[in-house]
C-alpha atoms as a PDB file:
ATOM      1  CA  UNK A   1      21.471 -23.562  21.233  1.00  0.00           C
ATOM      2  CA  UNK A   2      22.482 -19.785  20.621  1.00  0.00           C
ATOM      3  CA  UNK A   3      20.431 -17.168  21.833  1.00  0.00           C
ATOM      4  CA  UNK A   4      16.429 -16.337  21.905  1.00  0.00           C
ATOM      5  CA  UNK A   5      14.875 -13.504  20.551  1.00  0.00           C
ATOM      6  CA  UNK A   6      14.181 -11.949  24.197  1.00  0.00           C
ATOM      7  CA  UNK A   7      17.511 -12.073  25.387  1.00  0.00           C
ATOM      8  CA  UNK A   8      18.110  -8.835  22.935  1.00  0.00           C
ATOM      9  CA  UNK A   9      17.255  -5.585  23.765  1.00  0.00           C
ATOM     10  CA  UNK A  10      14.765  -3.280  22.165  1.00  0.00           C
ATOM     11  CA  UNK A  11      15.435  -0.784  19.140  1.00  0.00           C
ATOM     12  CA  UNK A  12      18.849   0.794  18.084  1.00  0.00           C
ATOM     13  CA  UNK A  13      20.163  -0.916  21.663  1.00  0.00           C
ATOM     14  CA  UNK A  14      20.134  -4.378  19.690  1.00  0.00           C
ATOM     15  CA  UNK A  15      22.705  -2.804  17.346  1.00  0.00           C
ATOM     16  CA  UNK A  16      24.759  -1.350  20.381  1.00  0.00           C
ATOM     17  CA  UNK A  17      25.840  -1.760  23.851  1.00  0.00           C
ATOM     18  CA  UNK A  18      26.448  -4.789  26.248  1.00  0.00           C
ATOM     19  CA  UNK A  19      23.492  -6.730  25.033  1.00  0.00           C
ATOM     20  CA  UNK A  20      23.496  -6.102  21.783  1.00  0.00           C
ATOM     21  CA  UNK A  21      23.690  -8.789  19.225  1.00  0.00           C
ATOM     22  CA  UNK A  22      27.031 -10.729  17.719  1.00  0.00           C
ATOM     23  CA  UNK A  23      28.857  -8.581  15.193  1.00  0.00           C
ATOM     24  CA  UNK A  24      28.410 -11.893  12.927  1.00  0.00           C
ATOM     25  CA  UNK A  25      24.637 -11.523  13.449  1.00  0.00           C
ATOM     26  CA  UNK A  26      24.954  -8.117  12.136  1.00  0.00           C
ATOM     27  CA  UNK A  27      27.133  -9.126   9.116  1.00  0.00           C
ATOM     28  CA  UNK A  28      24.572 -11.663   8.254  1.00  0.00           C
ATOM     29  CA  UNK A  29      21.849  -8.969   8.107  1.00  0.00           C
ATOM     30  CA  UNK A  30      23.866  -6.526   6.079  1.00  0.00           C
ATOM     31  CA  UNK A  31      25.005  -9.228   3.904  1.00  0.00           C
ATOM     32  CA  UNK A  32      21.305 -10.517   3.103  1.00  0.00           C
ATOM     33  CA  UNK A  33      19.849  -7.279   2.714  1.00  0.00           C
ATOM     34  CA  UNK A  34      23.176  -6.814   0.258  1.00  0.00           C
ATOM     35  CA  UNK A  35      21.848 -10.218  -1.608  1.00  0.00           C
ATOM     36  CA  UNK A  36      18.353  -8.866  -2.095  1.00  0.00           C
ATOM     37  CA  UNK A  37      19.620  -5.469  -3.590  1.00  0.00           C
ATOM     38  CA  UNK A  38      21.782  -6.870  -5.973  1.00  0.00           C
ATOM     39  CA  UNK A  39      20.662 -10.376  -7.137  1.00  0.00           C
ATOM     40  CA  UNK A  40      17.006  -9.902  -6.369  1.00  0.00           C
ATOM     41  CA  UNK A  41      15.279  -6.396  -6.219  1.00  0.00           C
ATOM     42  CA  UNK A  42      16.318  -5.104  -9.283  1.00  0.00           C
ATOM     43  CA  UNK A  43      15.005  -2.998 -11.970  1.00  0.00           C
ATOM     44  CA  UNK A  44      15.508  -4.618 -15.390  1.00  0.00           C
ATOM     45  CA  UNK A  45      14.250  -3.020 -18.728  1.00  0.00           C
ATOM     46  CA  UNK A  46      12.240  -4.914 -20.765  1.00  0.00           C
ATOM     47  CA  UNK A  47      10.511  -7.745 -18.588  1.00  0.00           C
ATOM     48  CA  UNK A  48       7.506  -5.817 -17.591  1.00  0.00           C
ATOM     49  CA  UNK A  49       7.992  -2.969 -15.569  1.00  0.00           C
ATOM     50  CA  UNK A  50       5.648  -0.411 -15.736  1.00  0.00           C
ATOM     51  CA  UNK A  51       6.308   2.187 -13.085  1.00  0.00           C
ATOM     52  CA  UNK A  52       9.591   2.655 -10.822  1.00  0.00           C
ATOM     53  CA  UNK A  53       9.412   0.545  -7.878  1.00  0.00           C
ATOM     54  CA  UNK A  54       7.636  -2.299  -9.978  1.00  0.00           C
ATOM     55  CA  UNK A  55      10.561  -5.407  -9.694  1.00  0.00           C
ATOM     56  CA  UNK A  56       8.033  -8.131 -10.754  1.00  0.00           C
ATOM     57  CA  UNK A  57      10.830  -8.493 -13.787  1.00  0.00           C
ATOM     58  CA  UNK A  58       8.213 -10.831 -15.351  1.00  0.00           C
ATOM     59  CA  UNK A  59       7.996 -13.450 -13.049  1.00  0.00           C
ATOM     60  CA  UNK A  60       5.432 -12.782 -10.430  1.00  0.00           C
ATOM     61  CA  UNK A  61       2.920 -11.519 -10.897  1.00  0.00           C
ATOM     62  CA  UNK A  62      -0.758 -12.255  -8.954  1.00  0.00           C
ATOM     63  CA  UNK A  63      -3.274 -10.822 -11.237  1.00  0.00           C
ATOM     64  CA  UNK A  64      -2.300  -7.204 -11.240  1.00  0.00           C
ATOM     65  CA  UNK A  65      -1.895  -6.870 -15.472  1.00  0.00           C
ATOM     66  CA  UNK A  66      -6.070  -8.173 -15.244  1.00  0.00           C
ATOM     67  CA  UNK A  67      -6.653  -4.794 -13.543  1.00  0.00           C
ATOM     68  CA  UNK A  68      -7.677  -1.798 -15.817  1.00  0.00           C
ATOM     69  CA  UNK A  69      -5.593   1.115 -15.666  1.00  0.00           C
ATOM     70  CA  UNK A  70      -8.037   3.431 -13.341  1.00  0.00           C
ATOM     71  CA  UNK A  71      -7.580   0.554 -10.265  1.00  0.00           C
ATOM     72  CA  UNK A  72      -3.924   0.064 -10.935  1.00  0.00           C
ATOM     73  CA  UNK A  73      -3.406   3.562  -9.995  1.00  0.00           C
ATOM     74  CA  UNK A  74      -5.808   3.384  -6.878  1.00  0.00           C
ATOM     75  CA  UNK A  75      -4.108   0.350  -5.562  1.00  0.00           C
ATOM     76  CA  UNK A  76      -0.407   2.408  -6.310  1.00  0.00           C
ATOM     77  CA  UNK A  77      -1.844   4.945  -4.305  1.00  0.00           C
ATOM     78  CA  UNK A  78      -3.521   3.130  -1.464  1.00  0.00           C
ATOM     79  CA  UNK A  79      -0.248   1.204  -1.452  1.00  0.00           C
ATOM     80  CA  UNK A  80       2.050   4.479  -1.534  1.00  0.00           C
ATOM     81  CA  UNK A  81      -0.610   5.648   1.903  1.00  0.00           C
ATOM     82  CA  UNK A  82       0.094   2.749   3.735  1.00  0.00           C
ATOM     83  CA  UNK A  83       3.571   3.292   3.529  1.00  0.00           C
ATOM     84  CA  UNK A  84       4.123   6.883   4.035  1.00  0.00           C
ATOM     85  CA  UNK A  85       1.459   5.781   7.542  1.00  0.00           C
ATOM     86  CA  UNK A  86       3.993   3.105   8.533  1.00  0.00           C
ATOM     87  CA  UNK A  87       6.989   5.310   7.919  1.00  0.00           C
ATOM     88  CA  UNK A  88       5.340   8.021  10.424  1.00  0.00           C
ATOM     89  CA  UNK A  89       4.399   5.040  12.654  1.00  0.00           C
ATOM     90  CA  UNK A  90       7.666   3.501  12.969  1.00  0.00           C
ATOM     91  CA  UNK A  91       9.192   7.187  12.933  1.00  0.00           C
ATOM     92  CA  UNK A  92       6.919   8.413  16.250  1.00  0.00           C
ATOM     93  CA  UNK A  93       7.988   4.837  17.954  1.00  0.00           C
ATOM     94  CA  UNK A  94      11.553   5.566  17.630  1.00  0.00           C
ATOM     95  CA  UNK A  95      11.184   9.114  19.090  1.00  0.00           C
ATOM     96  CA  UNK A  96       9.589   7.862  21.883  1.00  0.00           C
ATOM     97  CA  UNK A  97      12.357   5.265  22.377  1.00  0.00           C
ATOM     98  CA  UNK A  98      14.609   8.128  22.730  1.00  0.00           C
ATOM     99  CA  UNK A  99      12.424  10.203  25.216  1.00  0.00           C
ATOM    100  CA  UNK A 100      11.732   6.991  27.532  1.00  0.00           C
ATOM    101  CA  UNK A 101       9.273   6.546  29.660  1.00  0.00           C
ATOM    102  CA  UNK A 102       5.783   3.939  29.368  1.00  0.00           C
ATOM    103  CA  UNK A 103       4.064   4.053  26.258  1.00  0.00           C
ATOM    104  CA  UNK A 104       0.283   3.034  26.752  1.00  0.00           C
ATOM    105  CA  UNK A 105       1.014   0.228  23.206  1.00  0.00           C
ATOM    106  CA  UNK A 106       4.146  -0.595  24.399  1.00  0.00           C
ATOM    107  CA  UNK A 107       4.711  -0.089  27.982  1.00  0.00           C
ATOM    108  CA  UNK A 108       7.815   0.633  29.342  1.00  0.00           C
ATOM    109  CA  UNK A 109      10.570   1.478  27.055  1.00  0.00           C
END
């Protein structure tokens, strides 16, 4: 029934080419991530939000307001880290997709 995951090829090549995945596949993607933006991960005044980025809009929320204000900003910042680290991860993967060749993590590209 339909396609598995490994029939797909790796990075931007799932987007394009022979192999790549249905154009209604794609649609679907663009369409959730669409959904999120606008329904879901929004910035409303007045339920809560205390910095930019914060979209709790007063309904979730799993202990962070019992936090004083001294760890809030630690755990922005750790949080902030681990991001910009993932952003150069993801960033040095997709370079080497484009050079080729065997990547000791993730072998041949």
């Amino acid at each position: 029934a339909g396609d598995s995951f490994d029939s797909f090829p790796n990075g931007i090549a799932a987007f394009f080419g022979p192999d790549a995945i249905p154009q209604a596949g794609f649609a679907q993607i663009v369409a959730f991530v669409g959904a999120l933006e606008l329904g879901v991960m929004k910035d409303i005044e007045g339920t809560g939000n205390e910095f930019v980025g914060d979209f709790r809009n007063g309904s979730i929320d799993f202990g962070w307001d019992t936090f004083d204000e001294e760890t809030q900003l630690s755990k922005r910042a750790i949080e902030l880290n681990n991001g910009r680290a993932a952003m150069m991860g993801i960033l040095g993967l997709m370079v080497h997709e484009q050079l080729g060749g065997v990547l000791p993590v993730v072998g041949e590209m």
